[in-house]
PDB file of N, CA and C in Angstrom:
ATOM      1  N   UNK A   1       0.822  -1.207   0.000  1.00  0.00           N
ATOM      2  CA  UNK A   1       0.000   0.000   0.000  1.00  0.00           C
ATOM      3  C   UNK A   1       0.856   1.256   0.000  1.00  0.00           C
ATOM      4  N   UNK A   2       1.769   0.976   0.741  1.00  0.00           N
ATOM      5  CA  UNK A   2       2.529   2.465   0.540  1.00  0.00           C
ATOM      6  C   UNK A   2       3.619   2.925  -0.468  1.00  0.00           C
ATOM      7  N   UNK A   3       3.415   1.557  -1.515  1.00  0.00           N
ATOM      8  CA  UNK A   3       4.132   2.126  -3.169  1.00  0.00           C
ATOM      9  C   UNK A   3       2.989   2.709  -3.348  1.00  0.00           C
ATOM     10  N   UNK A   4       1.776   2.437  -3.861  1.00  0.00           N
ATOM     11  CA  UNK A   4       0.219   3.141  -3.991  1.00  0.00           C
ATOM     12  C   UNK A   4       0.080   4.727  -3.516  1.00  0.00           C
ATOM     13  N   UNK A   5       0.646   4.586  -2.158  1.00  0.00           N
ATOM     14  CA  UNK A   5       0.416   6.026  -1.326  1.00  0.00           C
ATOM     15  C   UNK A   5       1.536   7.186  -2.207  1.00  0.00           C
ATOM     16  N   UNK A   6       2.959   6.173  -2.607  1.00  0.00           N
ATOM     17  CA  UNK A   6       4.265   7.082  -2.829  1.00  0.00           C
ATOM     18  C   UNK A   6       3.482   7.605  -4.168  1.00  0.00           C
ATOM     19  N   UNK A   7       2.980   6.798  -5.009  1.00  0.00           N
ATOM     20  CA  UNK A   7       2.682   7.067  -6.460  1.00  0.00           C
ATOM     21  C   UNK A   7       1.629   8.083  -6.328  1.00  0.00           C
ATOM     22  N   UNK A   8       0.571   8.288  -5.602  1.00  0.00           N
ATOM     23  CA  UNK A   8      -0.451   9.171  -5.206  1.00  0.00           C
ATOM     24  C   UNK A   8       0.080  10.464  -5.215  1.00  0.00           C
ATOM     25  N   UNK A   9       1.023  10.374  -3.677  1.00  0.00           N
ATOM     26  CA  UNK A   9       1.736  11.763  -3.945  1.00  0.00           C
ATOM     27  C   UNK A   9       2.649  12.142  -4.315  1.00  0.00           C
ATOM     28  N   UNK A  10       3.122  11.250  -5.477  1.00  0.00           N
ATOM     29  CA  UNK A  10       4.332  11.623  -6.322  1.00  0.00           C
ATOM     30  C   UNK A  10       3.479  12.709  -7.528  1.00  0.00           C
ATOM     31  N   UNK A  11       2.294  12.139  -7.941  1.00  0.00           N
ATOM     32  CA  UNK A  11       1.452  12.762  -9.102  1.00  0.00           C
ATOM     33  C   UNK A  11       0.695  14.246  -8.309  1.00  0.00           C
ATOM     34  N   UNK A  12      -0.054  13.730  -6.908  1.00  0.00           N
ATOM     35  CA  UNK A  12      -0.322  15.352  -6.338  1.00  0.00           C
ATOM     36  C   UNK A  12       0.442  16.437  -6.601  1.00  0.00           C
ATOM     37  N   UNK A  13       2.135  16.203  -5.662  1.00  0.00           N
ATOM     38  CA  UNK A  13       3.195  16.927  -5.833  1.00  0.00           C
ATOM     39  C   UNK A  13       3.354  17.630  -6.877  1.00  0.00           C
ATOM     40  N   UNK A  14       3.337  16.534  -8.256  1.00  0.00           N
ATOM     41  CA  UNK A  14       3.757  17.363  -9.945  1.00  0.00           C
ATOM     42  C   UNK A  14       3.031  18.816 -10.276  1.00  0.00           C
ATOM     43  N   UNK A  15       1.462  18.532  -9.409  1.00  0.00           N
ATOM     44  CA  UNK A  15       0.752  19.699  -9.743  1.00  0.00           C
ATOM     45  C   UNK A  15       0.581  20.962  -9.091  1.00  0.00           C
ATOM     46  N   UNK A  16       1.276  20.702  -7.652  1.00  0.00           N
ATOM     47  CA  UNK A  16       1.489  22.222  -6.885  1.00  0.00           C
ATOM     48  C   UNK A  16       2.569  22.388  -6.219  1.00  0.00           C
ATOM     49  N   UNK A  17       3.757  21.516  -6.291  1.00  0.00           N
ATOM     50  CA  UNK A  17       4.484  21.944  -5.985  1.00  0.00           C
ATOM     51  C   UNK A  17       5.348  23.446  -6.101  1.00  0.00           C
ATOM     52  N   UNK A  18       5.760  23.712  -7.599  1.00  0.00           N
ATOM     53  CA  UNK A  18       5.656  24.903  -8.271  1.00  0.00           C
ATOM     54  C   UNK A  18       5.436  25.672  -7.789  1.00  0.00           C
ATOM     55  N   UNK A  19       3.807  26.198  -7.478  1.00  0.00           N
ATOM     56  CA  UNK A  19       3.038  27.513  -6.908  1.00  0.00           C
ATOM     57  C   UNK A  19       3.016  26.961  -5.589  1.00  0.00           C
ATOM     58  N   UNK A  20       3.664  26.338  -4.373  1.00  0.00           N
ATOM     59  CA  UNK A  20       3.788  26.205  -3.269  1.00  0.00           C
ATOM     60  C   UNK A  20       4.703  27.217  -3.030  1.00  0.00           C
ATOM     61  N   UNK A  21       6.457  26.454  -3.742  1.00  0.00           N
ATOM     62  CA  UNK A  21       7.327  27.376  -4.205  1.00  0.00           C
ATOM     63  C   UNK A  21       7.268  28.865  -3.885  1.00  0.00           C
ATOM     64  N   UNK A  22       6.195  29.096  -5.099  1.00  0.00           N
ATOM     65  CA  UNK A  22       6.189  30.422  -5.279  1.00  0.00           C
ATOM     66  C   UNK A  22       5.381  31.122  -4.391  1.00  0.00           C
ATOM     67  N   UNK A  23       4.503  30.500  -3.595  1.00  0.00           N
ATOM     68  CA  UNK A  23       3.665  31.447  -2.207  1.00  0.00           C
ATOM     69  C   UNK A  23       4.723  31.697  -1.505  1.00  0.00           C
ATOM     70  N   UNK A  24       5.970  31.031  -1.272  1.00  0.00           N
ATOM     71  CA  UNK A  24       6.966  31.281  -0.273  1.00  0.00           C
ATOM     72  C   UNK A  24       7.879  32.261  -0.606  1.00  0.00           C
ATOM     73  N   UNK A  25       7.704  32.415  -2.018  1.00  0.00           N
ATOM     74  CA  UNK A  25       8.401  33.799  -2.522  1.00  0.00           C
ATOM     75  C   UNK A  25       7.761  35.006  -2.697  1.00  0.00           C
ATOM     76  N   UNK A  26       6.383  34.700  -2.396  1.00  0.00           N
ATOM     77  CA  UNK A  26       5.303  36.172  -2.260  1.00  0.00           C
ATOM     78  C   UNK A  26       6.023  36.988  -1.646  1.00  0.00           C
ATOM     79  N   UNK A  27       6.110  36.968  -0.561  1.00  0.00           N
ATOM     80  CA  UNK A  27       6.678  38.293  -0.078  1.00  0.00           C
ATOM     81  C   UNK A  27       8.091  38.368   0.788  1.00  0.00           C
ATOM     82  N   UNK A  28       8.887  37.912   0.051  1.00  0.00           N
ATOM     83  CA  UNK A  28      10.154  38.233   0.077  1.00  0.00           C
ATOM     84  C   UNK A  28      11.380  37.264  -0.728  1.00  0.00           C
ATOM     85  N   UNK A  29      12.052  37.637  -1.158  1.00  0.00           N
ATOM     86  CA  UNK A  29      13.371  36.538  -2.007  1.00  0.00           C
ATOM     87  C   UNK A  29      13.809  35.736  -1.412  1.00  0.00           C
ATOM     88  N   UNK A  30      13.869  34.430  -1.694  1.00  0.00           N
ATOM     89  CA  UNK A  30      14.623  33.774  -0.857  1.00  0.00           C
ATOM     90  C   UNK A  30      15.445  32.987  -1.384  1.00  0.00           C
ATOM     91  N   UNK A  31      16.800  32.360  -0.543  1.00  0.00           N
ATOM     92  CA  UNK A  31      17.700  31.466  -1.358  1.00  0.00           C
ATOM     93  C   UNK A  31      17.480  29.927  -1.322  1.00  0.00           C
ATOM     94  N   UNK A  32      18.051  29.518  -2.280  1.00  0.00           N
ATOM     95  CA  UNK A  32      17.298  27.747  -2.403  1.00  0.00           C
ATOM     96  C   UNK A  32      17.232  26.939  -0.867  1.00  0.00           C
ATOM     97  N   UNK A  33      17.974  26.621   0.120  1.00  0.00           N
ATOM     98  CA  UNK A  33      18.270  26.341   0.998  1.00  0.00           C
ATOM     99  C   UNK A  33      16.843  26.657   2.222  1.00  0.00           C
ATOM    100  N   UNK A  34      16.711  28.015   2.385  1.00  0.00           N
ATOM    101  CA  UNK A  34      16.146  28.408   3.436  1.00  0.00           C
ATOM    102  C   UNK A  34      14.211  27.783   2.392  1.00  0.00           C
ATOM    103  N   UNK A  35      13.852  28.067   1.163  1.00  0.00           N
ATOM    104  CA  UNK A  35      12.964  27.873   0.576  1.00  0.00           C
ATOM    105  C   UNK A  35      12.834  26.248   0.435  1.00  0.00           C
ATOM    106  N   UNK A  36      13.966  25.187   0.303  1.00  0.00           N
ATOM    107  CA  UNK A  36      13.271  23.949   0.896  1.00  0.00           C
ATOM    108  C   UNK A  36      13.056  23.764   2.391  1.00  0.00           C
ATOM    109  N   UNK A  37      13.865  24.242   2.965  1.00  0.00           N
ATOM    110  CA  UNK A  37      13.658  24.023   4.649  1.00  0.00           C
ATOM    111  C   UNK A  37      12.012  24.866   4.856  1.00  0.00           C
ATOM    112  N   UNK A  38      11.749  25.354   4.222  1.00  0.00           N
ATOM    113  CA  UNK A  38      10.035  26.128   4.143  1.00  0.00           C
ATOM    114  C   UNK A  38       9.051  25.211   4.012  1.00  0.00           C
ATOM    115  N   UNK A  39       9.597  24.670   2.738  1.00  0.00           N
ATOM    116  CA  UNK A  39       8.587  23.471   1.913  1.00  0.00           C
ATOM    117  C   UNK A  39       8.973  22.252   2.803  1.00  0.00           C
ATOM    118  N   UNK A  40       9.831  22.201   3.036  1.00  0.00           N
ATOM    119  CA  UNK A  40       9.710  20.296   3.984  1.00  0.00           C
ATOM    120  C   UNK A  40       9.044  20.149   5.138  1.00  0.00           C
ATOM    121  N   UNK A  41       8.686  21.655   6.218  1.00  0.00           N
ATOM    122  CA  UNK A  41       8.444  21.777   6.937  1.00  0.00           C
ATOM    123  C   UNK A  41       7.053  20.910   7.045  1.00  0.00           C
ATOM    124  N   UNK A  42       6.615  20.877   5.830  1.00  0.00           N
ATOM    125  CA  UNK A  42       5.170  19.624   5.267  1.00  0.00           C
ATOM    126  C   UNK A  42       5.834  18.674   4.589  1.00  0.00           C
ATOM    127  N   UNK A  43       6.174  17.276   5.177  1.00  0.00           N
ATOM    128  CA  UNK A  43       6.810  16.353   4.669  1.00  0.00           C
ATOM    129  C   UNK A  43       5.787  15.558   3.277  1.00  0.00           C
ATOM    130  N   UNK A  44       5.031  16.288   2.906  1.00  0.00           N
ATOM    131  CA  UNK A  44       3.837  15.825   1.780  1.00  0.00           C
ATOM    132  C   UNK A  44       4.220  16.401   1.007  1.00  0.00           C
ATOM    133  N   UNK A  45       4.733  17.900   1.107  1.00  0.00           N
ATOM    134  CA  UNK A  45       5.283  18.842  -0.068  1.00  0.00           C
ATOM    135  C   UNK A  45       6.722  18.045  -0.628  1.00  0.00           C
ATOM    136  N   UNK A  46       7.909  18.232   0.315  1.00  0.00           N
ATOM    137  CA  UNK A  46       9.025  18.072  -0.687  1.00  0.00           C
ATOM    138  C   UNK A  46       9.934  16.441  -0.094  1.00  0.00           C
ATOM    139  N   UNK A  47      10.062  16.105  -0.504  1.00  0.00           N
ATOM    140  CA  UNK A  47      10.588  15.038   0.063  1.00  0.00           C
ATOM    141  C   UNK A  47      12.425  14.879  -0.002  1.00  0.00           C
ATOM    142  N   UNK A  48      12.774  15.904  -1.024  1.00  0.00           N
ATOM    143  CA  UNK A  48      13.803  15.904  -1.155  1.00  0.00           C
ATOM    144  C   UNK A  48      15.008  17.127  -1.567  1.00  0.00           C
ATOM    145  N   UNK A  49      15.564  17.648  -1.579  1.00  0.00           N
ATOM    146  CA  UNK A  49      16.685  18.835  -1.914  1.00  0.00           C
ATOM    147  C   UNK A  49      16.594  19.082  -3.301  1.00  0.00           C
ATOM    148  N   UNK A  50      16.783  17.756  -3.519  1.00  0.00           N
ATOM    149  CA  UNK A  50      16.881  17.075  -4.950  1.00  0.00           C
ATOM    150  C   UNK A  50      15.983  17.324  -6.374  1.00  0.00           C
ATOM    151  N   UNK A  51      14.595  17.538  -5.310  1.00  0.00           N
ATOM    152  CA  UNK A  51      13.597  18.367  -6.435  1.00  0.00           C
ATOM    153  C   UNK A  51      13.390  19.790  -6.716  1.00  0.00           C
ATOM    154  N   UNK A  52      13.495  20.397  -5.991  1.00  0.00           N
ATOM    155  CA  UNK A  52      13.319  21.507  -5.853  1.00  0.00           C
ATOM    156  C   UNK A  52      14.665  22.567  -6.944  1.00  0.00           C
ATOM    157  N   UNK A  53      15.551  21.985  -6.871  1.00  0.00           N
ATOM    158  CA  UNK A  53      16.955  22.989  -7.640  1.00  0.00           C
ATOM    159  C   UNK A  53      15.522  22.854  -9.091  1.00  0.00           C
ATOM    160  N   UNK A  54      15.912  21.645  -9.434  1.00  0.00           N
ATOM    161  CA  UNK A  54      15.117  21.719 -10.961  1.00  0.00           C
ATOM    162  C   UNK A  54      13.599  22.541 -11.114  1.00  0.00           C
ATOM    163  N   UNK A  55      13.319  22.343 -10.568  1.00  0.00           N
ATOM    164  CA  UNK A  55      12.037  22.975 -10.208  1.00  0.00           C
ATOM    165  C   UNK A  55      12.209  24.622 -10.159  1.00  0.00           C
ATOM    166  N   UNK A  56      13.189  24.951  -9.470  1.00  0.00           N
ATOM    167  CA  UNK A  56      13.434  26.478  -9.348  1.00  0.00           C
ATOM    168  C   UNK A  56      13.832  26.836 -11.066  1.00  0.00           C
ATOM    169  N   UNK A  57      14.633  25.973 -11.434  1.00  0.00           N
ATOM    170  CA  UNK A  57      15.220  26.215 -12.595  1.00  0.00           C
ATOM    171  C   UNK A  57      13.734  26.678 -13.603  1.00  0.00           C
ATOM    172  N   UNK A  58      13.004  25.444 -13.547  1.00  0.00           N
ATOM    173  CA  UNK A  58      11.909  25.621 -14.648  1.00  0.00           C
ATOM    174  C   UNK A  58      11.254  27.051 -14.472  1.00  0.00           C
ATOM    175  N   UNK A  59      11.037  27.494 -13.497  1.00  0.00           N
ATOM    176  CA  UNK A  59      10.492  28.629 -12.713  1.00  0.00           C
ATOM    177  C   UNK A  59      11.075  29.644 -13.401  1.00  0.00           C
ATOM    178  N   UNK A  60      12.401  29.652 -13.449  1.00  0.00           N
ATOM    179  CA  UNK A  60      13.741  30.679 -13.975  1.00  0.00           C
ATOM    180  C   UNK A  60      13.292  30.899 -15.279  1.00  0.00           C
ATOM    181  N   UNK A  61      13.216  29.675 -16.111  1.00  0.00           N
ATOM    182  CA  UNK A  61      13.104  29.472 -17.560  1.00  0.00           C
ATOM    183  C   UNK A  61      11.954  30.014 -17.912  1.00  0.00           C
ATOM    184  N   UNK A  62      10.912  29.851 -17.274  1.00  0.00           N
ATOM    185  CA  UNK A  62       9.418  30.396 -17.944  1.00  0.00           C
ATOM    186  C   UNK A  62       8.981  31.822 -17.164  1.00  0.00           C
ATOM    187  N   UNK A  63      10.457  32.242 -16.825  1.00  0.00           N
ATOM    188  CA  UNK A  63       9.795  33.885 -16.232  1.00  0.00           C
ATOM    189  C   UNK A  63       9.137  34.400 -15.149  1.00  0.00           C
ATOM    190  N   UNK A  64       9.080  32.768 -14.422  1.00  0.00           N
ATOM    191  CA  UNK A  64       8.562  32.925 -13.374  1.00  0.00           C
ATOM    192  C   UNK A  64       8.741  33.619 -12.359  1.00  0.00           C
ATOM    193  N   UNK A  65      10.059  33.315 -11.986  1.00  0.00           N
ATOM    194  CA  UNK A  65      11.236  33.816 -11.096  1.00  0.00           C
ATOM    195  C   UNK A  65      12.181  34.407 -11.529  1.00  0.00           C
ATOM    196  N   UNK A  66      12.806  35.697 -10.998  1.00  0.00           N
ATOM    197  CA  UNK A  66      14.389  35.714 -11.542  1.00  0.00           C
ATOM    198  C   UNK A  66      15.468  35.676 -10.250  1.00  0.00           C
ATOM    199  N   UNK A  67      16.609  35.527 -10.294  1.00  0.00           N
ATOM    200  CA  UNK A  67      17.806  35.211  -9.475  1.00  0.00           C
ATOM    201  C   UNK A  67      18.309  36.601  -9.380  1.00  0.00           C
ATOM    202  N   UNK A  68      19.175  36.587  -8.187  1.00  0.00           N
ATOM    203  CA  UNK A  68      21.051  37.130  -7.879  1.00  0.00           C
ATOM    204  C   UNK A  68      21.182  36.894  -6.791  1.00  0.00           C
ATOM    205  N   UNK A  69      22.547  36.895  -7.151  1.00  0.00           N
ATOM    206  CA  UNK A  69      23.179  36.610  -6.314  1.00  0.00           C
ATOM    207  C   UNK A  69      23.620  37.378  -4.852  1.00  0.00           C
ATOM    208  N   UNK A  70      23.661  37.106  -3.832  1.00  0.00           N
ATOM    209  CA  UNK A  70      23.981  38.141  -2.681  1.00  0.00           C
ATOM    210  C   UNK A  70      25.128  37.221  -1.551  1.00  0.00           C
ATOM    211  N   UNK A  71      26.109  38.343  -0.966  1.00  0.00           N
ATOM    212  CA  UNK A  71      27.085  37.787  -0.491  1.00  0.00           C
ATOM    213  C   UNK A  71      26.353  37.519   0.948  1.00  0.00           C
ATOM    214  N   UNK A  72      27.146  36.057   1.206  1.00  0.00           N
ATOM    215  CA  UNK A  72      26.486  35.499   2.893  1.00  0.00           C
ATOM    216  C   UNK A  72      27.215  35.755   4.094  1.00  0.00           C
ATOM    217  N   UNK A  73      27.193  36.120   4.723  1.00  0.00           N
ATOM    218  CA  UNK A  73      27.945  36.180   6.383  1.00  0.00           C
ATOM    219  C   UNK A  73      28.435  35.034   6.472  1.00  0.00           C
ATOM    220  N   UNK A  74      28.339  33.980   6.266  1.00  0.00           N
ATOM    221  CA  UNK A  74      28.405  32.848   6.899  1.00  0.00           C
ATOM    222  C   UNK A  74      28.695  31.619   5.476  1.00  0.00           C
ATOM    223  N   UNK A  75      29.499  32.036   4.595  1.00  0.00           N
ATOM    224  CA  UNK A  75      29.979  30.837   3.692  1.00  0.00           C
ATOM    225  C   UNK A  75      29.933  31.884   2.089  1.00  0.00           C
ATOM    226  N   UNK A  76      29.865  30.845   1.343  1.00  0.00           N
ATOM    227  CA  UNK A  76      29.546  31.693  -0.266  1.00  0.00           C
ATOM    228  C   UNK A  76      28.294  32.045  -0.628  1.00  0.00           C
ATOM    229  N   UNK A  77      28.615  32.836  -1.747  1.00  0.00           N
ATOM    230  CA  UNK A  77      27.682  33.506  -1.845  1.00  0.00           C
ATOM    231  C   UNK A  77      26.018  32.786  -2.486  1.00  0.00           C
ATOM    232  N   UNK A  78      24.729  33.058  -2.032  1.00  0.00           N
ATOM    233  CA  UNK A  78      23.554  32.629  -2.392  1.00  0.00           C
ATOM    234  C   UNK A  78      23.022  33.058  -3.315  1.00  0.00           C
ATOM    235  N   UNK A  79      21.847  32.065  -4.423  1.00  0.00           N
ATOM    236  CA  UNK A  79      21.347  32.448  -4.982  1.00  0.00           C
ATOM    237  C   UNK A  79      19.486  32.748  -4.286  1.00  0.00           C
ATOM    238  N   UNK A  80      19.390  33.987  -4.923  1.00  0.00           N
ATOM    239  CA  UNK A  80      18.114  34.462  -4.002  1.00  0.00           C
ATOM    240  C   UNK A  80      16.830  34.462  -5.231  1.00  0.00           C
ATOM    241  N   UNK A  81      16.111  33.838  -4.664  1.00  0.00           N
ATOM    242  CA  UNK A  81      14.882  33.475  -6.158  1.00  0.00           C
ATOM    243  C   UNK A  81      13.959  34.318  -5.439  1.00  0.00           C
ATOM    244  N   UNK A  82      12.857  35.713  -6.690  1.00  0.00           N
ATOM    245  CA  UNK A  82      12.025  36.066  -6.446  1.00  0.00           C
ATOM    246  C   UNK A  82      10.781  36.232  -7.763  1.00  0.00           C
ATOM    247  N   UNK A  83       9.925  36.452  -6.974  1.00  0.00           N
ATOM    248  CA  UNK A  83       8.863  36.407  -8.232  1.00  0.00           C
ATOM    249  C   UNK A  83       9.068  37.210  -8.847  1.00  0.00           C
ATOM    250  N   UNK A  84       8.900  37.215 -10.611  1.00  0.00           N
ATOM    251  CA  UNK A  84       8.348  38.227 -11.134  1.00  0.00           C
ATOM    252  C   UNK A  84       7.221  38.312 -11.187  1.00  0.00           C
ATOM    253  N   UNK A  85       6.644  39.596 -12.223  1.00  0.00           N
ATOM    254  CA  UNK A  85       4.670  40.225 -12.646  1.00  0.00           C
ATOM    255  C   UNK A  85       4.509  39.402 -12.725  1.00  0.00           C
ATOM    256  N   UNK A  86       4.853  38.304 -13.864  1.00  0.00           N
ATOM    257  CA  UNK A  86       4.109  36.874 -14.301  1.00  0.00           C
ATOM    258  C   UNK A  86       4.184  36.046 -13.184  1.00  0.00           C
ATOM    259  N   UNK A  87       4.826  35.925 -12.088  1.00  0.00           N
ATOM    260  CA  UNK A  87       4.795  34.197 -11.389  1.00  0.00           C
ATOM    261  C   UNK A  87       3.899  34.848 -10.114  1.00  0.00           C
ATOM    262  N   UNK A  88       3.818  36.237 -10.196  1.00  0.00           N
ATOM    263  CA  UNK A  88       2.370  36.681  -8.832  1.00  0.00           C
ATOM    264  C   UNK A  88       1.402  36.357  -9.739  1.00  0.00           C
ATOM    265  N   UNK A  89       1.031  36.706 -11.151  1.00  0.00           N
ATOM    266  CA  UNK A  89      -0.147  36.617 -11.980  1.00  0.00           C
ATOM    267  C   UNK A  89      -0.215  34.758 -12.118  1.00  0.00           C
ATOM    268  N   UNK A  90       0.472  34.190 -12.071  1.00  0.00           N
ATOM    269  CA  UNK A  90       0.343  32.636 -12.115  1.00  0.00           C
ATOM    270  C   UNK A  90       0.124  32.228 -11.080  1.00  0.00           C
ATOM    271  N   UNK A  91       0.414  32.801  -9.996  1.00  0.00           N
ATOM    272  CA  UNK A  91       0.058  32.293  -8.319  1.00  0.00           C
ATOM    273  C   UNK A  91      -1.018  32.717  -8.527  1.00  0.00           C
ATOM    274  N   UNK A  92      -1.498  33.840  -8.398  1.00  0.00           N
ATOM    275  CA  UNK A  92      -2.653  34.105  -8.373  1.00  0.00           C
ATOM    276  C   UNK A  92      -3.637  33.663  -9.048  1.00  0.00           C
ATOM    277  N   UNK A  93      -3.334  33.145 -10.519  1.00  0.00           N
ATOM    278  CA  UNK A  93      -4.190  31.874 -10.864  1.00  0.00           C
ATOM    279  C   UNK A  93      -4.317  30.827 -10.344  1.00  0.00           C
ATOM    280  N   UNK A  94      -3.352  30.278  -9.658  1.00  0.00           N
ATOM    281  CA  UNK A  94      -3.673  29.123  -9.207  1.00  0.00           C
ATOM    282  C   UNK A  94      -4.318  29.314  -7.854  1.00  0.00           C
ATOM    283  N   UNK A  95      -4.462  30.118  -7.313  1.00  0.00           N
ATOM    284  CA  UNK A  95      -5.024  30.211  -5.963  1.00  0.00           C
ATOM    285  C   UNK A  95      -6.314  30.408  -6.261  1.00  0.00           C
ATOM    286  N   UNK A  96      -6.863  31.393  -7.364  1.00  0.00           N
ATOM    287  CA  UNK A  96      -8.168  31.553  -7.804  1.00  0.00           C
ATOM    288  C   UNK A  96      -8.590  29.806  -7.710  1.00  0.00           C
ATOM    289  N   UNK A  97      -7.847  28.946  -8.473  1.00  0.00           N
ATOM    290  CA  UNK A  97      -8.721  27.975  -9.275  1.00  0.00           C
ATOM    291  C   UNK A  97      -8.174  26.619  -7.843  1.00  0.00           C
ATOM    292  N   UNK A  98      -7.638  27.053  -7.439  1.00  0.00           N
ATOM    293  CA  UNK A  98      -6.907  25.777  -6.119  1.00  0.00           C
ATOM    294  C   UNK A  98      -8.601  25.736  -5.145  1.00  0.00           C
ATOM    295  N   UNK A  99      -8.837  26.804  -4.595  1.00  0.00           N
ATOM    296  CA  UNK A  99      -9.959  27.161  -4.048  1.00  0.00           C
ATOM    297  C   UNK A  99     -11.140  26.354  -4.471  1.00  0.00           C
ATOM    298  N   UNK A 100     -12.182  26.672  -5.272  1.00  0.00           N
ATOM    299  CA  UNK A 100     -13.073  25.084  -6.140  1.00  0.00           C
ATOM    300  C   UNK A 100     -12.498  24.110  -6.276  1.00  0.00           C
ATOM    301  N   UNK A 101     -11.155  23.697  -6.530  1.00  0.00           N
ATOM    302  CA  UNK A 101     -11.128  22.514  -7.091  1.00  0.00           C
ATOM    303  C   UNK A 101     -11.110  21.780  -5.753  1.00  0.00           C
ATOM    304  N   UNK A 102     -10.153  22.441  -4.832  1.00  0.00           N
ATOM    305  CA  UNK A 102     -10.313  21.903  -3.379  1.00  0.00           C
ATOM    306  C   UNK A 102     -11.237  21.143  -3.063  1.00  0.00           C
ATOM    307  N   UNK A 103     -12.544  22.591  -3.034  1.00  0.00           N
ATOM    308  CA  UNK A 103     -13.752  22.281  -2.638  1.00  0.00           C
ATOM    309  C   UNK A 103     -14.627  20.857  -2.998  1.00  0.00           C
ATOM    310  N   UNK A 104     -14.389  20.923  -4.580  1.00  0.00           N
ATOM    311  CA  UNK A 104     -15.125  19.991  -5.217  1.00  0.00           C
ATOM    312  C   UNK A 104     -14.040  18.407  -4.912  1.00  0.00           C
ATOM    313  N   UNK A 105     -12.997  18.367  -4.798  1.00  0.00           N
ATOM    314  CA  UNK A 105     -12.386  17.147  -4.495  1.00  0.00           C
ATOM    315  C   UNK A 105     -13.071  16.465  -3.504  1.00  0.00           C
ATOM    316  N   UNK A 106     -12.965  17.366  -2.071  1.00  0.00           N
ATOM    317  CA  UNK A 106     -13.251  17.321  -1.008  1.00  0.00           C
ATOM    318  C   UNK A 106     -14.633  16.785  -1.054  1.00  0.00           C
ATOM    319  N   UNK A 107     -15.765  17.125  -1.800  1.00  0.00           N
ATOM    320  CA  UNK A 107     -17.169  17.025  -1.787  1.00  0.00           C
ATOM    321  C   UNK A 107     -17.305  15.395  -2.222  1.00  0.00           C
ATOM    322  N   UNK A 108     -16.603  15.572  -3.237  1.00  0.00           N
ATOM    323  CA  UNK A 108     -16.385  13.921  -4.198  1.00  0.00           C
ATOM    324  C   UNK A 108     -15.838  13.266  -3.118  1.00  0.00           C
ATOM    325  N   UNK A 109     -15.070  13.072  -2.859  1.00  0.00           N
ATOM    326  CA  UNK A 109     -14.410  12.040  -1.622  1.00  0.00           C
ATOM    327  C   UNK A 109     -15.533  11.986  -0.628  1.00  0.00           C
ATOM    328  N   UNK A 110     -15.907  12.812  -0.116  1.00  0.00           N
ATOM    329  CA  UNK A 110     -17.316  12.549   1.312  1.00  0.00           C
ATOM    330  C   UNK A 110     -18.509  12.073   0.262  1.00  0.00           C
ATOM    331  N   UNK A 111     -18.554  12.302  -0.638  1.00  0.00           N
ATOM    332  CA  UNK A 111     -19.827  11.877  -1.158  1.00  0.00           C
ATOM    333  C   UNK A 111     -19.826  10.311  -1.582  1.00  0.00           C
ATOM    334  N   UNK A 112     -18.557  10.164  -1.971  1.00  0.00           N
ATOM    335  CA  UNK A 112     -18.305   8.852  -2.288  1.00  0.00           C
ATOM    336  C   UNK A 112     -18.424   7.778  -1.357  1.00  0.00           C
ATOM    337  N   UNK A 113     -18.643   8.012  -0.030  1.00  0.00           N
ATOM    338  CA  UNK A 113     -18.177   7.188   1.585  1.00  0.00           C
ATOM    339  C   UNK A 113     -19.126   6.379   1.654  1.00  0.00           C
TER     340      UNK A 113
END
């Protein structure tokens, strides 16, 4: 059962991980490091270090996010990911449409019992 469970939320994950991401960059930049220690804090969200670099990347690529770099007190220097216009206007789509679909999941599952 719990290959079943991994595969469940391996496919959940694909679809919000992304705009999880990016709620954590609403309101303020952050560097890769401190932004998975955000997301793991829900061991359902990230399961690994490992996903998230690529993930930021895709983010990078479609304009989502842009980078720089800033020097650290405490080792080398970080890369700091923040939203751009487009990845608040894409959060904000998805939060519009996260909201119903929620709802209606939620309804289907109790209705189904």
């Amino acid at each position: 059962m719990a290959n079943a469970a991994d595969s469940v939320l391996t496919q959940l994950r694909k679809g919000v991980l992304e705009y999880c991401a990016m709620a954590y960059l609403r309101s303020e930049p952050r560097y890769g490091l401190e932004l998975a220690s955000r997301l793991g804090q829900h061991k359902t969200l990230l399961d690994s270090d490992g996903t998230l670099y690529p993930l930021l990347a895709r983010l990078r690529k479609a304009n989502l996010v842009e980078t720089e770099w800033r020097e650290s007190d405490s080792g080398p220097p970080r890369r700091y990911y923040r939203l751009t216009d487009q990845g608040r206007e894409a959060l904000a789509t998805f939060e519009a449409t996260w909201a119903p679909f929620h709802r209606d999941v939620d309804a289907a599952l109790e209705a189904a019992r």
